[in-house]
N, C-alpha and C. Protein backbone atom coordinates (compact mmCIF):
# COMPACT_ATOMS: atom_id res chain seq x y z
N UNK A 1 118.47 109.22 131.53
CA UNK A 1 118.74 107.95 130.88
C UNK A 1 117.94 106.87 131.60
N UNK A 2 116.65 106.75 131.07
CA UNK A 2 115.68 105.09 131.81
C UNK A 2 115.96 104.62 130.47
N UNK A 3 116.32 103.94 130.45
CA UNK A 3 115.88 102.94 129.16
C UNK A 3 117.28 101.54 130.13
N UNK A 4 116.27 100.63 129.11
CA UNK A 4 116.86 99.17 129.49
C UNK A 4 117.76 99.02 127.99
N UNK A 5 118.75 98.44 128.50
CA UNK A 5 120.13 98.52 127.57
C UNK A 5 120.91 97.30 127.56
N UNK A 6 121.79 97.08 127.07
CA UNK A 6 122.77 95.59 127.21
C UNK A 6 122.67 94.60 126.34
N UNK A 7 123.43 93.52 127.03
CA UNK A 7 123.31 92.32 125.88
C UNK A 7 122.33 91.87 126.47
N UNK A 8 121.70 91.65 127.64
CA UNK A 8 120.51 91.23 128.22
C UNK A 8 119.28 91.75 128.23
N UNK A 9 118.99 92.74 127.76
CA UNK A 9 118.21 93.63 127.25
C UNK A 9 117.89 93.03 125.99
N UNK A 10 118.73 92.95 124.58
CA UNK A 10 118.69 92.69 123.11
C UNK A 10 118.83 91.24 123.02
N UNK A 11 119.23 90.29 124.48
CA UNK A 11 119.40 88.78 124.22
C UNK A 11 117.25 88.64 124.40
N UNK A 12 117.27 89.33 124.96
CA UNK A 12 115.72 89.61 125.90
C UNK A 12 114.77 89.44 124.43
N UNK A 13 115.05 90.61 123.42
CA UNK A 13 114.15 91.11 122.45
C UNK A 13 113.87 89.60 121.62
N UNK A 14 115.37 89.03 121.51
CA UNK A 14 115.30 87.90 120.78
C UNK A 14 114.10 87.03 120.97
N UNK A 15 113.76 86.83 121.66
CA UNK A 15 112.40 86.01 121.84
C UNK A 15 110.88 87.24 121.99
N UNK A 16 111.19 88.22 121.87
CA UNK A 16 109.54 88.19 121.32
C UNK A 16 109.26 88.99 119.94
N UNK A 17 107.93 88.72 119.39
CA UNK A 17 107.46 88.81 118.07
C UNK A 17 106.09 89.72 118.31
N UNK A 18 106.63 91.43 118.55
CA UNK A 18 105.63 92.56 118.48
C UNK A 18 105.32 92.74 117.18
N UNK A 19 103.91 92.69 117.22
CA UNK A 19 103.38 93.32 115.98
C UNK A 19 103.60 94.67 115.71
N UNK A 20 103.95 95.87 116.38
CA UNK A 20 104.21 97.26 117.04
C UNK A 20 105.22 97.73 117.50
N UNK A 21 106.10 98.13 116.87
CA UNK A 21 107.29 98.71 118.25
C UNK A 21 106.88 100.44 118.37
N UNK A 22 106.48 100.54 119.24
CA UNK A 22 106.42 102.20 119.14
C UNK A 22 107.80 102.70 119.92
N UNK A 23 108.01 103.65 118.78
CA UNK A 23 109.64 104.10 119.17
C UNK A 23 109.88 105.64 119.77
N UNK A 24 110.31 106.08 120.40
CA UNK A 24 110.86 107.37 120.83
C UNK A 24 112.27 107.64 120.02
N UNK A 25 112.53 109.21 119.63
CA UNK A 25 113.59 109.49 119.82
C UNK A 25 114.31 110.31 120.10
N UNK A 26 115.61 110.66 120.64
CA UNK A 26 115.92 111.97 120.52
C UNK A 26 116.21 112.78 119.74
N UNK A 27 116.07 112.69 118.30
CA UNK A 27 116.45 113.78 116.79
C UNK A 27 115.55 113.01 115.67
N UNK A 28 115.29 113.40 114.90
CA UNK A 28 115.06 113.20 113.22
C UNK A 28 114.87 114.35 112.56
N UNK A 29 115.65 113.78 111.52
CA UNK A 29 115.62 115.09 110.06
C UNK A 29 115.61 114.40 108.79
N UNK A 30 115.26 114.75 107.78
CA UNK A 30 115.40 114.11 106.41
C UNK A 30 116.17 112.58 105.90
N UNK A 31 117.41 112.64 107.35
CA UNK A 31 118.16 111.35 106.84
C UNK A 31 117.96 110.46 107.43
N UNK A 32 116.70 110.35 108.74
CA UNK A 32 116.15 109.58 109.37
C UNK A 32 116.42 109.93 111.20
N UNK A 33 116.70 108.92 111.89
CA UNK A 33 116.24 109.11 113.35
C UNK A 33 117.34 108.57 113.87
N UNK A 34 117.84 109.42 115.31
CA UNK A 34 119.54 109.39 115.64
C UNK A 34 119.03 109.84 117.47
N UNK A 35 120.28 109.01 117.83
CA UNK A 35 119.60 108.70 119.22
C UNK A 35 121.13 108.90 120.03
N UNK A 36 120.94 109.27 121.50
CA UNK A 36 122.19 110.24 121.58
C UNK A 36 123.20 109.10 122.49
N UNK A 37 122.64 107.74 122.73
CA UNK A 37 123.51 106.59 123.16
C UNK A 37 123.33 105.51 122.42
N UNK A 38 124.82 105.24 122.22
CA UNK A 38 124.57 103.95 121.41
C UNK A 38 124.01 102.90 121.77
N UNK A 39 124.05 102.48 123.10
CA UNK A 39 123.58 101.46 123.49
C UNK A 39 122.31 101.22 123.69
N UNK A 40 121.19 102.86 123.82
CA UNK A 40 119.95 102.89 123.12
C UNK A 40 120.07 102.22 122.08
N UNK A 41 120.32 102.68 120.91
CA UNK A 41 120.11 102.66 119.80
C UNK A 41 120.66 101.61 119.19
N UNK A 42 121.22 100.12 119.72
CA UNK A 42 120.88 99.24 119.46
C UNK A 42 120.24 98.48 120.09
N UNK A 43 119.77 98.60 121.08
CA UNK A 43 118.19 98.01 121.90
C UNK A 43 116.99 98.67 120.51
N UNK A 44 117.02 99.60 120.26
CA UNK A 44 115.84 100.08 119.54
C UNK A 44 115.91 99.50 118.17
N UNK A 45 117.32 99.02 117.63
CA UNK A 45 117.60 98.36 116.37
C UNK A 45 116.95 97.00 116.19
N UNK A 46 117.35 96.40 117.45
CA UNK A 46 116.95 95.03 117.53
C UNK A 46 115.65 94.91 117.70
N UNK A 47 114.54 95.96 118.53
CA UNK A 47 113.70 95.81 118.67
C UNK A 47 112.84 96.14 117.12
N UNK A 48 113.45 96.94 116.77
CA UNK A 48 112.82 97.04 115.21
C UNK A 48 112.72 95.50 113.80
N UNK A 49 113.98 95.05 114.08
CA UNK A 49 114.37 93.78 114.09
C UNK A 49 113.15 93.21 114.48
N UNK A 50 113.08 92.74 115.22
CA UNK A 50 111.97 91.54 115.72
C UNK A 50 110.56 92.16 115.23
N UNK A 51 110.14 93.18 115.54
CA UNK A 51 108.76 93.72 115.57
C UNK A 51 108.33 93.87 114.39
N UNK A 52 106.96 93.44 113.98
CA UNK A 52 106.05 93.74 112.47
C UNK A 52 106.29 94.89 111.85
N UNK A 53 106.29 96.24 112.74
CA UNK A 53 106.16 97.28 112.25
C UNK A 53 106.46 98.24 113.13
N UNK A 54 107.14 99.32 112.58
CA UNK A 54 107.67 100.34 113.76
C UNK A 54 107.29 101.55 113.38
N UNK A 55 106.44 102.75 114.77
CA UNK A 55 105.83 103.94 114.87
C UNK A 55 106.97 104.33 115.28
N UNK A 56 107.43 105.65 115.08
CA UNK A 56 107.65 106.69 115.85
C UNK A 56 106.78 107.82 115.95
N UNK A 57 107.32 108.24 117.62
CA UNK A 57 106.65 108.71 118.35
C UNK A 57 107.59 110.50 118.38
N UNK A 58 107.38 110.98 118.01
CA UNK A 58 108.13 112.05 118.24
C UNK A 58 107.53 113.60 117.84
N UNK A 59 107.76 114.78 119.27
CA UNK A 59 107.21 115.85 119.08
C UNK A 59 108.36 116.84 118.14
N UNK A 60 107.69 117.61 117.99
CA UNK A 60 108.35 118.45 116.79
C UNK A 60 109.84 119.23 117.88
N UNK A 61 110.14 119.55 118.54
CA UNK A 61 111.58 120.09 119.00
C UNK A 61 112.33 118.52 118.72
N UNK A 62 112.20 117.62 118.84
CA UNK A 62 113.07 116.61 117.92
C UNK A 62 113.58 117.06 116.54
N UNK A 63 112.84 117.58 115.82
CA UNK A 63 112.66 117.62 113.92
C UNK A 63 114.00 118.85 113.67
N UNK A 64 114.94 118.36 113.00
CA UNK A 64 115.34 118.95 112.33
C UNK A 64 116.99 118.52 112.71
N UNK A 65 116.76 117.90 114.30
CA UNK A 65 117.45 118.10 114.87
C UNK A 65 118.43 116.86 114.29
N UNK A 66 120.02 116.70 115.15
CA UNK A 66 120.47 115.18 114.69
C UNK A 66 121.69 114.78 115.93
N UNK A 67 121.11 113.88 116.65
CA UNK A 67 122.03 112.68 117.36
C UNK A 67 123.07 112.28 117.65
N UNK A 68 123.89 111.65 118.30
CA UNK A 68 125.51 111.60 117.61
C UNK A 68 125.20 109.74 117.06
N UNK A 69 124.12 109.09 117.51
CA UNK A 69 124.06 107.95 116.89
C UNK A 69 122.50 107.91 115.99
N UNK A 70 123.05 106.76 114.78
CA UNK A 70 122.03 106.59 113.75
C UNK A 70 120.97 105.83 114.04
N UNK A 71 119.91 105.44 114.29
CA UNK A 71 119.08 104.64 114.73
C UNK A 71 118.42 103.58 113.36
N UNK A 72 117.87 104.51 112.39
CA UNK A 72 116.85 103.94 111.63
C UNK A 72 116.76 105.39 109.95
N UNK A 73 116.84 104.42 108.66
CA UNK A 73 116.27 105.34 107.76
C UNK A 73 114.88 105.27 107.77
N UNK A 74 114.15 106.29 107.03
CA UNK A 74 112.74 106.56 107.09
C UNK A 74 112.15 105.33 106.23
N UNK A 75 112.95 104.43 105.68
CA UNK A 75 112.15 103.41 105.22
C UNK A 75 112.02 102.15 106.10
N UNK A 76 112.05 102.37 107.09
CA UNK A 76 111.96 100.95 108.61
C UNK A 76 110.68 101.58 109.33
N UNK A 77 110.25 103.09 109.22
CA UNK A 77 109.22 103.37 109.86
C UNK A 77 108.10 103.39 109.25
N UNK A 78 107.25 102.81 109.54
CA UNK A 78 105.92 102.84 109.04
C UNK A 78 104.83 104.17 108.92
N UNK A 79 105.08 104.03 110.33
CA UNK A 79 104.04 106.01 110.60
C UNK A 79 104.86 106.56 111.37
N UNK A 80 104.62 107.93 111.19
CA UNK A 80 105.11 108.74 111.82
C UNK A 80 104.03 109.57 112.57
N UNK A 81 104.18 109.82 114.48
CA UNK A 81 102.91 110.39 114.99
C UNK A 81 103.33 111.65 115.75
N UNK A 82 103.21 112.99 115.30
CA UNK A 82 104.45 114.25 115.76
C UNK A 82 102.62 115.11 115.63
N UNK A 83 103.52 116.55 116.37
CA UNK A 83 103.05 117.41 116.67
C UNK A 83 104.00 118.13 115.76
N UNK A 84 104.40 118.34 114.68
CA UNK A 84 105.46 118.90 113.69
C UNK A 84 104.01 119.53 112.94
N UNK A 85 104.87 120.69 112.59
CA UNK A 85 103.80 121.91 111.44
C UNK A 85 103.22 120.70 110.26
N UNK A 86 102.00 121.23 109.64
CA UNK A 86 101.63 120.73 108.94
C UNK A 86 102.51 120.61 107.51
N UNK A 87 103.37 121.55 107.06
CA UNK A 87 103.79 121.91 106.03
C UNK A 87 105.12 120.92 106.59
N UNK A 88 105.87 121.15 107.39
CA UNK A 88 107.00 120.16 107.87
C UNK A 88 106.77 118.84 107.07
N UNK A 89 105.26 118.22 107.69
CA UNK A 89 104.83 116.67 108.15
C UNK A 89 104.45 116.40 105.91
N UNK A 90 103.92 117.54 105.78
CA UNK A 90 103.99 117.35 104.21
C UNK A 90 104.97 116.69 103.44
N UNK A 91 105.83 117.47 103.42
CA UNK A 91 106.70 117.78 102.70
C UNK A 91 107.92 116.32 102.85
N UNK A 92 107.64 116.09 104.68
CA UNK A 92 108.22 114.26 104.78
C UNK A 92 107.73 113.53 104.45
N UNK A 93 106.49 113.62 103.81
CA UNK A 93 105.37 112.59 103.82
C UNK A 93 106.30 112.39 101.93
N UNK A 94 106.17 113.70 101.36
CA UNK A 94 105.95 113.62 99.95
C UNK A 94 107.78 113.27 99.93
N UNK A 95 108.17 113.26 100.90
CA UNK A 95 110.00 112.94 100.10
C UNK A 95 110.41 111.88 100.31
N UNK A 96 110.44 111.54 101.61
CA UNK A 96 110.16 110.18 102.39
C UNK A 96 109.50 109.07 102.36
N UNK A 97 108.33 109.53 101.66
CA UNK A 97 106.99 108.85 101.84
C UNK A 97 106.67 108.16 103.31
N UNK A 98 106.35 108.75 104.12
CA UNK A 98 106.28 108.16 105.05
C UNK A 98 104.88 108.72 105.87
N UNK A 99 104.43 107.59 106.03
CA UNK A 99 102.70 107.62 106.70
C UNK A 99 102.54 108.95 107.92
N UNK A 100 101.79 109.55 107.86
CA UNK A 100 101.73 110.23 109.09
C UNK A 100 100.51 110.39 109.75
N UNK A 101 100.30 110.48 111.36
CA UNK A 101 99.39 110.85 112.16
C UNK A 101 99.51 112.11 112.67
């Protein structure tokens, strides 16, 4: 557990305006991206919040998988940048619609 967390953390986000949030997570599957502390996962809310546009960053032993907290549906992410099978990354692309690298 590194991650920066709190109300001072998300009072923090309030003042800046990323064009980028590149996101980590620990799970995504079809119903979007789930993160295994809550208090991540509203640092990463808020930061999505403020920021132009949000990447996730995630290798394929994430995929399929799911969280005990909700983070984000696949329509808040812009691209998606995985090492996931080609046929996987398809098939999210065509249901989801969601950009991929």
């Amino acid at each position: 557990f590194y991650s920066l967390v709190g109300g001072w953390t998300e009072e923090a986000l309030a003042t800046f305006r990323p064009d980028l949030f590149f996101m980590g997570a620990d799970a995504f599957d079809w119903e979007g991206i789930t993160n295994s502390t809550l208090e991540e996962a509203l640092v990463k809310r808020r930061a999505m919040e403020v920021s132009g546009a949000t990447i996730l960053l995630a290798d394929r032993s994430k995929w399929g998988r799911r969280a005990p907290v909700f983070v984000a549906s696949w329509k808040a992410i812009r691209l998606l940048i995985s090492d996931l099978e080609p046929e996987a990354l398809k098939d999210l692309a065509e249901v989801r619609r969601v950009a991929l690298e």
